[in-house]
PDB file of N, CA and C in Angstrom:
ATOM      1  N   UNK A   1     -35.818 153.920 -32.158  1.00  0.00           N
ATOM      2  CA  UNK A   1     -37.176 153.454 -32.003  1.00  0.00           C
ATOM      3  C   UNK A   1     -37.850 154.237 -30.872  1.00  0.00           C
ATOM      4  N   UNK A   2     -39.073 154.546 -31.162  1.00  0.00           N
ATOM      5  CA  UNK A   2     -39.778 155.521 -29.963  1.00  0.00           C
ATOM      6  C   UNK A   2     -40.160 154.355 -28.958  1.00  0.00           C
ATOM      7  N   UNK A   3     -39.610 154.778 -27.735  1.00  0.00           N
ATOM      8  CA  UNK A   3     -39.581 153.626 -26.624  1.00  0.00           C
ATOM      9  C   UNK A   3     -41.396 153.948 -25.844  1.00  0.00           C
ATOM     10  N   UNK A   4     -42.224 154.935 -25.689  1.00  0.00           N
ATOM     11  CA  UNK A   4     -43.058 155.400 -25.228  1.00  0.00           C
ATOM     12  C   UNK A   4     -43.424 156.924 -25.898  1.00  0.00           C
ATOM     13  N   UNK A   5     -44.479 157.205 -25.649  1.00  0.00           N
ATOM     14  CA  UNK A   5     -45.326 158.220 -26.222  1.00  0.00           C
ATOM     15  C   UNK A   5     -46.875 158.417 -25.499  1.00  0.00           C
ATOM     16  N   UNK A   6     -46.854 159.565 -25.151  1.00  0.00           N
ATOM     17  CA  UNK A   6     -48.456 159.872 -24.507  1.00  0.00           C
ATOM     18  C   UNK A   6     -49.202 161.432 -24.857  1.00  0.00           C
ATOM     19  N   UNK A   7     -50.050 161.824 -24.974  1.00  0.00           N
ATOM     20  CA  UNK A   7     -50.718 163.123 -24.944  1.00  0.00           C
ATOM     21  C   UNK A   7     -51.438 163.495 -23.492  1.00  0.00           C
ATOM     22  N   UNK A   8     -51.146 164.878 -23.601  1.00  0.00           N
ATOM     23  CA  UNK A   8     -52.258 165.244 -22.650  1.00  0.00           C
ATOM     24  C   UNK A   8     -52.808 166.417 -22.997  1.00  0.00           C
ATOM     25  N   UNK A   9     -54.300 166.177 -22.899  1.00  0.00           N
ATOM     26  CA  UNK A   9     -55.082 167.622 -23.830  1.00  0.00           C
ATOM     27  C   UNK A   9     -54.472 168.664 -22.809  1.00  0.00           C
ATOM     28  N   UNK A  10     -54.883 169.948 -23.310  1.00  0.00           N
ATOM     29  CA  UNK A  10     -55.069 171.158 -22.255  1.00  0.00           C
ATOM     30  C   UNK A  10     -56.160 171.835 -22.303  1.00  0.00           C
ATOM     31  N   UNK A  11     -57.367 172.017 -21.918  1.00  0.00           N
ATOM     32  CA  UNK A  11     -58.656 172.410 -21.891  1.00  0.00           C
ATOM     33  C   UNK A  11     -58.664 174.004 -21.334  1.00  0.00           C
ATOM     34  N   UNK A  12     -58.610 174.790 -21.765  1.00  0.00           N
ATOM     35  CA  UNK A  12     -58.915 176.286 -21.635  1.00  0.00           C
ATOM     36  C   UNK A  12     -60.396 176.482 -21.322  1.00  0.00           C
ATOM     37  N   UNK A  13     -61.271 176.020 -22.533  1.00  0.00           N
ATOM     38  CA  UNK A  13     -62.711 176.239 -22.585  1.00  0.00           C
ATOM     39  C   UNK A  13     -63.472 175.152 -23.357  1.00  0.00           C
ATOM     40  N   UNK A  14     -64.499 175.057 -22.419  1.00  0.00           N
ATOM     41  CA  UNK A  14     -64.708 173.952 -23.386  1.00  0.00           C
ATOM     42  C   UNK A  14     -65.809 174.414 -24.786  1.00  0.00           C
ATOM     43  N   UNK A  15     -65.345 173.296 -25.203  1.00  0.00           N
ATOM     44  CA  UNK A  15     -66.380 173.751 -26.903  1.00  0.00           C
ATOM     45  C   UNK A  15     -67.728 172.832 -27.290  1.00  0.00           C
ATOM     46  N   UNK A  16     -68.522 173.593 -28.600  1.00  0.00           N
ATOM     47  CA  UNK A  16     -69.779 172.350 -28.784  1.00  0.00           C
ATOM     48  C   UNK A  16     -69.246 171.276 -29.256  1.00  0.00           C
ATOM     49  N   UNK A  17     -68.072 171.058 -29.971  1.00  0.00           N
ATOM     50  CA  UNK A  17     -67.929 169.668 -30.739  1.00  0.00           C
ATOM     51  C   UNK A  17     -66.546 169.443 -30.692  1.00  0.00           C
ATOM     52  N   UNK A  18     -66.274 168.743 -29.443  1.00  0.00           N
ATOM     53  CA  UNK A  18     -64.930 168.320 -28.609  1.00  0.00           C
ATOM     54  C   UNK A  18     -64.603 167.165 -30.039  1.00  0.00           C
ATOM     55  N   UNK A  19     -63.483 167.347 -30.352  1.00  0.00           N
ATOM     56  CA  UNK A  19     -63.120 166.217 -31.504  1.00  0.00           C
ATOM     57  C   UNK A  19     -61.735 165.268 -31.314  1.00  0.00           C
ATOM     58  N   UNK A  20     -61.994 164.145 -31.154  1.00  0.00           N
ATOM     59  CA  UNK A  20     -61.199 162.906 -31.217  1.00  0.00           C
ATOM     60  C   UNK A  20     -59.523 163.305 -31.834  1.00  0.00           C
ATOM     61  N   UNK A  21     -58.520 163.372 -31.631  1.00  0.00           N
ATOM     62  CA  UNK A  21     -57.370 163.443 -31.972  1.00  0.00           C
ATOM     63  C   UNK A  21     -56.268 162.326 -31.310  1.00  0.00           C
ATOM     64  N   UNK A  22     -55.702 161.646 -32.903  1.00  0.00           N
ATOM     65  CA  UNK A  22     -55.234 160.195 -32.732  1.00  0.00           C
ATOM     66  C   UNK A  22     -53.722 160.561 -33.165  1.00  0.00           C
ATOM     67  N   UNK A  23     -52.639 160.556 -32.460  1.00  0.00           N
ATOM     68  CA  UNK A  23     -51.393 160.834 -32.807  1.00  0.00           C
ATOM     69  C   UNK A  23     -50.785 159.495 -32.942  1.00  0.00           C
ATOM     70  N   UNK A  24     -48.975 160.005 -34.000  1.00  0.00           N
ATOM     71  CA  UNK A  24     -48.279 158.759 -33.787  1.00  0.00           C
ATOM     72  C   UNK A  24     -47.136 159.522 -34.318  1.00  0.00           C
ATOM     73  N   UNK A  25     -45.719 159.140 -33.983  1.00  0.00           N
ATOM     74  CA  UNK A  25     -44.370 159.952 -34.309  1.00  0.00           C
ATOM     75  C   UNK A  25     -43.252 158.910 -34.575  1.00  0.00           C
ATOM     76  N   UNK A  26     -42.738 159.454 -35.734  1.00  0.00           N
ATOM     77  CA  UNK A  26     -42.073 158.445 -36.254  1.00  0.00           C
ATOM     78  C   UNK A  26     -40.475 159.333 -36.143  1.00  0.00           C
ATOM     79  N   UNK A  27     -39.662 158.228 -35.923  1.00  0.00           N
ATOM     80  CA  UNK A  27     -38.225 158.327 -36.611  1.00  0.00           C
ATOM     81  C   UNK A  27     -37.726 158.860 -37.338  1.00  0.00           C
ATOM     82  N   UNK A  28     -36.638 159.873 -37.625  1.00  0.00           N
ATOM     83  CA  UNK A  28     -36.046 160.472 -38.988  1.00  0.00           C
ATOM     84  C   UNK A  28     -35.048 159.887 -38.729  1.00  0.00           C
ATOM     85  N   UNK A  29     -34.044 158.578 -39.646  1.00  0.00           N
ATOM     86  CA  UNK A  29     -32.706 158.468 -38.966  1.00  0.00           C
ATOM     87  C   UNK A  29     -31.973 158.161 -40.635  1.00  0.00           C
ATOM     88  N   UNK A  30     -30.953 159.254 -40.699  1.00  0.00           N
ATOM     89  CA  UNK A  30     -30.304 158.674 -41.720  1.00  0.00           C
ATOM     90  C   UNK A  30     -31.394 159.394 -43.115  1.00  0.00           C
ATOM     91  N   UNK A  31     -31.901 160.330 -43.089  1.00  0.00           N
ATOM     92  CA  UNK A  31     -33.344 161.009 -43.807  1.00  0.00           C
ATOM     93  C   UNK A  31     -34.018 159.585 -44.091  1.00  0.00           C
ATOM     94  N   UNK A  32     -33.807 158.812 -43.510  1.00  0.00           N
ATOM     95  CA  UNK A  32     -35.226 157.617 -43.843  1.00  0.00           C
ATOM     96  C   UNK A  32     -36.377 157.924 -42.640  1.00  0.00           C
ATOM     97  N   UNK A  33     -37.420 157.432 -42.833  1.00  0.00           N
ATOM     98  CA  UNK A  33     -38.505 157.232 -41.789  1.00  0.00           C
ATOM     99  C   UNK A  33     -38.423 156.201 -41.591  1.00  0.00           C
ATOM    100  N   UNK A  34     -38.125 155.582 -39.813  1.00  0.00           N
ATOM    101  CA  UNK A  34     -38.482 154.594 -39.280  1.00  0.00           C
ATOM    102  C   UNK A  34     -39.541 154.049 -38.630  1.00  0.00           C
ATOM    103  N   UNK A  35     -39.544 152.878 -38.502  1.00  0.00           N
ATOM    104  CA  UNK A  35     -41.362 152.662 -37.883  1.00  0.00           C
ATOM    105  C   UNK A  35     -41.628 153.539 -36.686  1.00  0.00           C
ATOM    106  N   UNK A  36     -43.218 153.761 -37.290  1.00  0.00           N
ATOM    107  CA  UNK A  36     -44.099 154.814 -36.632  1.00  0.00           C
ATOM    108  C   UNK A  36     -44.242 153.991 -35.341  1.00  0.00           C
ATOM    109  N   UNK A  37     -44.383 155.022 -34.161  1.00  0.00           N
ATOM    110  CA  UNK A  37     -44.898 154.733 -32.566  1.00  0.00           C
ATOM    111  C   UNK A  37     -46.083 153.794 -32.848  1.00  0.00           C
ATOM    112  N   UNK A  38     -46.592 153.423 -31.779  1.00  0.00           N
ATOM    113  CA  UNK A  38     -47.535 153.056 -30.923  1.00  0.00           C
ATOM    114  C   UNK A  38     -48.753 154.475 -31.595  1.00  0.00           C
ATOM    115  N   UNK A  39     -49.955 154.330 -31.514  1.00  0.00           N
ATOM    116  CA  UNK A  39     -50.979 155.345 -31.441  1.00  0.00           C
ATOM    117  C   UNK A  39     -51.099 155.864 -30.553  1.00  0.00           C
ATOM    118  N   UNK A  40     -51.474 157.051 -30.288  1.00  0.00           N
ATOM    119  CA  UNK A  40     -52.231 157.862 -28.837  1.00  0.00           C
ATOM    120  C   UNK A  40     -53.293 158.422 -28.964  1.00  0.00           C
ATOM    121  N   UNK A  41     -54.228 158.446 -28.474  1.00  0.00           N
ATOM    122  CA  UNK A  41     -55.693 159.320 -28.404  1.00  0.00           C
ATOM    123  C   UNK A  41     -56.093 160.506 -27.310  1.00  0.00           C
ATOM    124  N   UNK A  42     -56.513 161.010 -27.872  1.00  0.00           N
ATOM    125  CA  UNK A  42     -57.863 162.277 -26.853  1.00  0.00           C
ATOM    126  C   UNK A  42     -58.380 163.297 -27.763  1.00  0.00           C
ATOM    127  N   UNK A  43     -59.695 163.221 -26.389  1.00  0.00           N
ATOM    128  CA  UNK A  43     -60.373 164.640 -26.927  1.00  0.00           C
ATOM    129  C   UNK A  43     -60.057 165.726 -26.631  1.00  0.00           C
ATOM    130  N   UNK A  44     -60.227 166.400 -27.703  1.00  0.00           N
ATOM    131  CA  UNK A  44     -60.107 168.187 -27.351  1.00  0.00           C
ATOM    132  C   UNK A  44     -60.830 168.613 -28.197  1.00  0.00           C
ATOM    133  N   UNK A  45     -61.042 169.595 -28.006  1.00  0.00           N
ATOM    134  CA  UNK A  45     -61.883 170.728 -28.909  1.00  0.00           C
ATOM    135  C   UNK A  45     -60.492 171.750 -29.650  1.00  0.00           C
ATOM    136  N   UNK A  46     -60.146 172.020 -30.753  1.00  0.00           N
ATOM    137  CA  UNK A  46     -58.782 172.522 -30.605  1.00  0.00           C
ATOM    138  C   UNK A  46     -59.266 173.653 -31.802  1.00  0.00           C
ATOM    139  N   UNK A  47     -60.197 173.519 -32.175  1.00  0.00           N
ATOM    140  CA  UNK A  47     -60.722 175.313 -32.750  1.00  0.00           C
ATOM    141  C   UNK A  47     -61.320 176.204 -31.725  1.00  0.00           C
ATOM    142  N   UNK A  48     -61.160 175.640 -30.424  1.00  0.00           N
ATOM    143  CA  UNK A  48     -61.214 177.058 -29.331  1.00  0.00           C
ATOM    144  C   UNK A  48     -60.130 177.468 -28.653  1.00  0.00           C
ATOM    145  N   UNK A  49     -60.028 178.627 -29.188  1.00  0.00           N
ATOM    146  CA  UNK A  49     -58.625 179.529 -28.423  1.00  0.00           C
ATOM    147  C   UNK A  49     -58.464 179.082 -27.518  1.00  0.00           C
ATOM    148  N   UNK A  50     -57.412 179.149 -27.242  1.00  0.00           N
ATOM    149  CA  UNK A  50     -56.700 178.338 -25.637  1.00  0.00           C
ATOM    150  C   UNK A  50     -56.594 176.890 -25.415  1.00  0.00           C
ATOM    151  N   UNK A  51     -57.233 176.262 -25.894  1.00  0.00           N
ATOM    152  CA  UNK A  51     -57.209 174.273 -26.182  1.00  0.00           C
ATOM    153  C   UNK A  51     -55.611 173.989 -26.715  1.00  0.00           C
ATOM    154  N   UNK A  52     -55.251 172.864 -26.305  1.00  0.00           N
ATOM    155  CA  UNK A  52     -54.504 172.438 -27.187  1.00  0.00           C
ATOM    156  C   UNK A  52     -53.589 170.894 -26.370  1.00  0.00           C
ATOM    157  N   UNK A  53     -53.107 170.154 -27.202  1.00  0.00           N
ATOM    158  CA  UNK A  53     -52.817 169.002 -27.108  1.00  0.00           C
ATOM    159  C   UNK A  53     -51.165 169.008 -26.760  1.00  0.00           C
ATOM    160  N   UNK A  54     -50.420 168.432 -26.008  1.00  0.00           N
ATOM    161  CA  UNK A  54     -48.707 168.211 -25.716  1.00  0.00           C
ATOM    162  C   UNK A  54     -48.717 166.652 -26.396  1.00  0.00           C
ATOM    163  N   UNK A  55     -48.109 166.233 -27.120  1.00  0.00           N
ATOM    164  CA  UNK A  55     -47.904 165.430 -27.438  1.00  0.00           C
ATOM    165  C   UNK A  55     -46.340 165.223 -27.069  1.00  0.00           C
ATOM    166  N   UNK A  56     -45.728 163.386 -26.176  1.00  0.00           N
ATOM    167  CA  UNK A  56     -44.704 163.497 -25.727  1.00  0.00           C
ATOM    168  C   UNK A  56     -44.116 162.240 -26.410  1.00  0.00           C
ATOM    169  N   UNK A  57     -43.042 162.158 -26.179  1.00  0.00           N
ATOM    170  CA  UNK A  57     -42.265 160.732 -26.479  1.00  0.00           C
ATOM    171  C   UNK A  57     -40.974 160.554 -25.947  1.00  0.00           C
ATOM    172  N   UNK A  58     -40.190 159.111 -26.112  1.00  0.00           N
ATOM    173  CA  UNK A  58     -39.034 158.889 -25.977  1.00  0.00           C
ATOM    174  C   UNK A  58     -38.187 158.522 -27.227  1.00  0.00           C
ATOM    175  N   UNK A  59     -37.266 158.880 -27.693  1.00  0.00           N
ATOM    176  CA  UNK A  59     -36.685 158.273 -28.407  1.00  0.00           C
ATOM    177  C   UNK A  59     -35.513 158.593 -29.162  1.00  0.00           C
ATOM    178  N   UNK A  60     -34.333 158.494 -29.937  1.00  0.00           N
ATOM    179  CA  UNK A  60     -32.831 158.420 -29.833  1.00  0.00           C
ATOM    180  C   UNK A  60     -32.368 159.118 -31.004  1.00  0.00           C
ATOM    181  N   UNK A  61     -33.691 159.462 -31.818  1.00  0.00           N
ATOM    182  CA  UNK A  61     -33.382 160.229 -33.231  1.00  0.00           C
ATOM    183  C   UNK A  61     -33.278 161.712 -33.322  1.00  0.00           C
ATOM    184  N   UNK A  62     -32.788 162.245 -33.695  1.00  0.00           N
ATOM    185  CA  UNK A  62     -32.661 163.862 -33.900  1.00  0.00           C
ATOM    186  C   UNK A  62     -33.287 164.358 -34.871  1.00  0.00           C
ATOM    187  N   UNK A  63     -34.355 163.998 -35.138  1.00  0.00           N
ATOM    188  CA  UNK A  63     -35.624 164.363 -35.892  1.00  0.00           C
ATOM    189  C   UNK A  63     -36.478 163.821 -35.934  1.00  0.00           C
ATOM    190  N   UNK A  64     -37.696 163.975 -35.437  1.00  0.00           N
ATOM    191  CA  UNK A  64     -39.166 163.125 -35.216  1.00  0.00           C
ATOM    192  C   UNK A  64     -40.014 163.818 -36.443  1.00  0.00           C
ATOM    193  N   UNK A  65     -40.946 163.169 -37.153  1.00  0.00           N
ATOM    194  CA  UNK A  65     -41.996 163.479 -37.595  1.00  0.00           C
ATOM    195  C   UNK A  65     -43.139 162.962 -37.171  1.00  0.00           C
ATOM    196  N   UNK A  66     -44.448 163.847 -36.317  1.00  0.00           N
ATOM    197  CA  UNK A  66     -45.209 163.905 -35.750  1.00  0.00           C
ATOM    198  C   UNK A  66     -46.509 163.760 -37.102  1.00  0.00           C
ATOM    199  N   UNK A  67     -47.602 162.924 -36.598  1.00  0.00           N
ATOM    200  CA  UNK A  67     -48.715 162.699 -37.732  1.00  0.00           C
ATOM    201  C   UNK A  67     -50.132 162.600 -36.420  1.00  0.00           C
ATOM    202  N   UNK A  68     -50.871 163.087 -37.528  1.00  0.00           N
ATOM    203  CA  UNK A  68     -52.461 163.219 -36.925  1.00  0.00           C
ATOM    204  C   UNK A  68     -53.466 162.834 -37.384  1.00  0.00           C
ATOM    205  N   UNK A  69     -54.029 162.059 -36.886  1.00  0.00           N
ATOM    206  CA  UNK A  69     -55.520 161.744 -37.443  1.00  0.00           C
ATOM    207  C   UNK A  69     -56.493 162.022 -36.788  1.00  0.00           C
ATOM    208  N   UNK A  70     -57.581 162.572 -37.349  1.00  0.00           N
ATOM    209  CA  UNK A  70     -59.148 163.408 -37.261  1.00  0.00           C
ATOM    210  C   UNK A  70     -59.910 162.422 -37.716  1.00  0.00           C
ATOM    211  N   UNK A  71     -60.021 162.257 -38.800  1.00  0.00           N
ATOM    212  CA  UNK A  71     -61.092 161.466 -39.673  1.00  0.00           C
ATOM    213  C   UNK A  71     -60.503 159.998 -39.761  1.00  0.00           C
ATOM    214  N   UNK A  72     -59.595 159.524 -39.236  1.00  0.00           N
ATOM    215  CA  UNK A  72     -58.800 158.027 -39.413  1.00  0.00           C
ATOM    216  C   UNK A  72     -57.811 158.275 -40.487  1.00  0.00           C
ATOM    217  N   UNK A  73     -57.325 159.133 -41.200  1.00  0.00           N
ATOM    218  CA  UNK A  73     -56.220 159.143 -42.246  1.00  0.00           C
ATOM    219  C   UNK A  73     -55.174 159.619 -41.309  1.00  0.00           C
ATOM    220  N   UNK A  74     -54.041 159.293 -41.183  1.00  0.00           N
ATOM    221  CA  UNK A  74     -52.559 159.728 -40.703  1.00  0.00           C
ATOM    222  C   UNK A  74     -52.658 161.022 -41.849  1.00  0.00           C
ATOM    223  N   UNK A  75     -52.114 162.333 -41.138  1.00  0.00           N
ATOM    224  CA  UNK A  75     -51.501 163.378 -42.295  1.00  0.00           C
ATOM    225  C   UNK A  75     -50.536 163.654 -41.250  1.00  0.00           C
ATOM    226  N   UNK A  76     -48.872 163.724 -41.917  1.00  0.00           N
ATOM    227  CA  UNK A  76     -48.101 164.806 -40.991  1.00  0.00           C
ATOM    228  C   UNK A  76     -48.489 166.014 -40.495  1.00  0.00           C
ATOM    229  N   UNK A  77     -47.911 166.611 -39.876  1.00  0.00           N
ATOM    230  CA  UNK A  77     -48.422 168.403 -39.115  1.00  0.00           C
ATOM    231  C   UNK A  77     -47.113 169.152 -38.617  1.00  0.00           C
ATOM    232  N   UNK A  78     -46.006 167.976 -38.552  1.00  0.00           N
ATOM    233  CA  UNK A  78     -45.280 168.370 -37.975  1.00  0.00           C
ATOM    234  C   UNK A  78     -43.745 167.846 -37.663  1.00  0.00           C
ATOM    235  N   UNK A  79     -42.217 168.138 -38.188  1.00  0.00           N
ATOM    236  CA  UNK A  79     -41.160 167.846 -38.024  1.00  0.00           C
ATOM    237  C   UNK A  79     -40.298 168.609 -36.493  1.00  0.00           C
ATOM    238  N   UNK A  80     -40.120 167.769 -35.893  1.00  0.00           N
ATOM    239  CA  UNK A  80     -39.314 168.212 -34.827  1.00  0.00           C
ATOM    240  C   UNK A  80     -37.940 167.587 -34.259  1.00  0.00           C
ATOM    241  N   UNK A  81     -36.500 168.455 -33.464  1.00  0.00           N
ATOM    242  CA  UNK A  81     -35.930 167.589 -33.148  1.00  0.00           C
ATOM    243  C   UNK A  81     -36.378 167.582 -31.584  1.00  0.00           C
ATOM    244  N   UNK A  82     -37.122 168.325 -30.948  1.00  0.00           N
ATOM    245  CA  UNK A  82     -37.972 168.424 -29.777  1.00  0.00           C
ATOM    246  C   UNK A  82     -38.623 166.762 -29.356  1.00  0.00           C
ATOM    247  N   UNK A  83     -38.305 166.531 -28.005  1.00  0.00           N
ATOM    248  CA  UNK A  83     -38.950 165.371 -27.484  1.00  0.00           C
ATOM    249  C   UNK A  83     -40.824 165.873 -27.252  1.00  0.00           C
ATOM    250  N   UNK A  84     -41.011 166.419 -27.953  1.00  0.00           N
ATOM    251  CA  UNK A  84     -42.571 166.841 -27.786  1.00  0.00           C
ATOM    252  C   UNK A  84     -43.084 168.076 -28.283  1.00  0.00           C
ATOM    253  N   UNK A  85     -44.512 168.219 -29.073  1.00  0.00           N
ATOM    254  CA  UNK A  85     -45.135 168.588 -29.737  1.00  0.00           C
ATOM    255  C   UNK A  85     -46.316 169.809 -29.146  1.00  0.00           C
ATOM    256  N   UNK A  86     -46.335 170.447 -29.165  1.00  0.00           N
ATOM    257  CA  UNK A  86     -47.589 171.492 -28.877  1.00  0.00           C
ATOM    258  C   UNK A  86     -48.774 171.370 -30.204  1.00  0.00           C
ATOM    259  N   UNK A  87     -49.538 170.508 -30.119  1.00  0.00           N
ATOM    260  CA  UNK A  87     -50.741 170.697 -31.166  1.00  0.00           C
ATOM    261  C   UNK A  87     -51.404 171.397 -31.062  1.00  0.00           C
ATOM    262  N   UNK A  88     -52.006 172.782 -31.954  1.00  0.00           N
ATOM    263  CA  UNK A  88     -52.995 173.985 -31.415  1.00  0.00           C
ATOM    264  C   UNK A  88     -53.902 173.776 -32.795  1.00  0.00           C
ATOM    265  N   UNK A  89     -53.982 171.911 -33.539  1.00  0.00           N
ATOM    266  CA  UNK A  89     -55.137 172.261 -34.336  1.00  0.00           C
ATOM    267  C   UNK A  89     -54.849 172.843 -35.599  1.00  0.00           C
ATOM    268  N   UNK A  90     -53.802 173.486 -36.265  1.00  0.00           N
ATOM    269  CA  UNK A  90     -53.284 174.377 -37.095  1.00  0.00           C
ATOM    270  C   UNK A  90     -52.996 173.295 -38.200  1.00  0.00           C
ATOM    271  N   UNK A  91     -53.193 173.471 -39.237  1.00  0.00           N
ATOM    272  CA  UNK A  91     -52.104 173.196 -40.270  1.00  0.00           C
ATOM    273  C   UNK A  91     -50.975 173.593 -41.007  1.00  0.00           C
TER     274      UNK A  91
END
């Protein structure tokens, strides 16, 4: 179970239309998905070079799947066995 989870943007430059980014990282245990974290929020602008989001957590599984929401839909972006995420915005 993810015990804690936080982001912190990284601001290079700032941009015209700084956009809302809502994370949450779930469990791989056993190839099942276990319940998703807690939510996290911030702004960034992350279509300007150099921006980008760390997304962190705690937790006991050896594979996380990381999810993002822009518009309010969860989409994955990202499988890791890494306690944390570099978001640069990419799909």
């Amino acid at each position: 179970m993810i015990s804690r989870i936080g982001v912190q943007p990284v601001i290079a430059s700032m941009g015209g239309a700084a956009g809302r980014q809502t994370y949450r990282v779930a469990e791989i245990v056993e190839g099942e998905e276990a319940e998703p974290s807690n939510d996290v929020s911030c702004t960034n602008d992350l279509s300007v070079e150099g921006n980008f989001n760390i997304v962190h957590w705690s937790g006991e599984a050896e594979l996380f799947r990381i999810y993002r929401a822009t518009g309010g839909i969860f989409e994955m972006i990202a499988e890791t066995a890494e306690s944390r995420f570099i978001d640069v915005g990419e799909e």
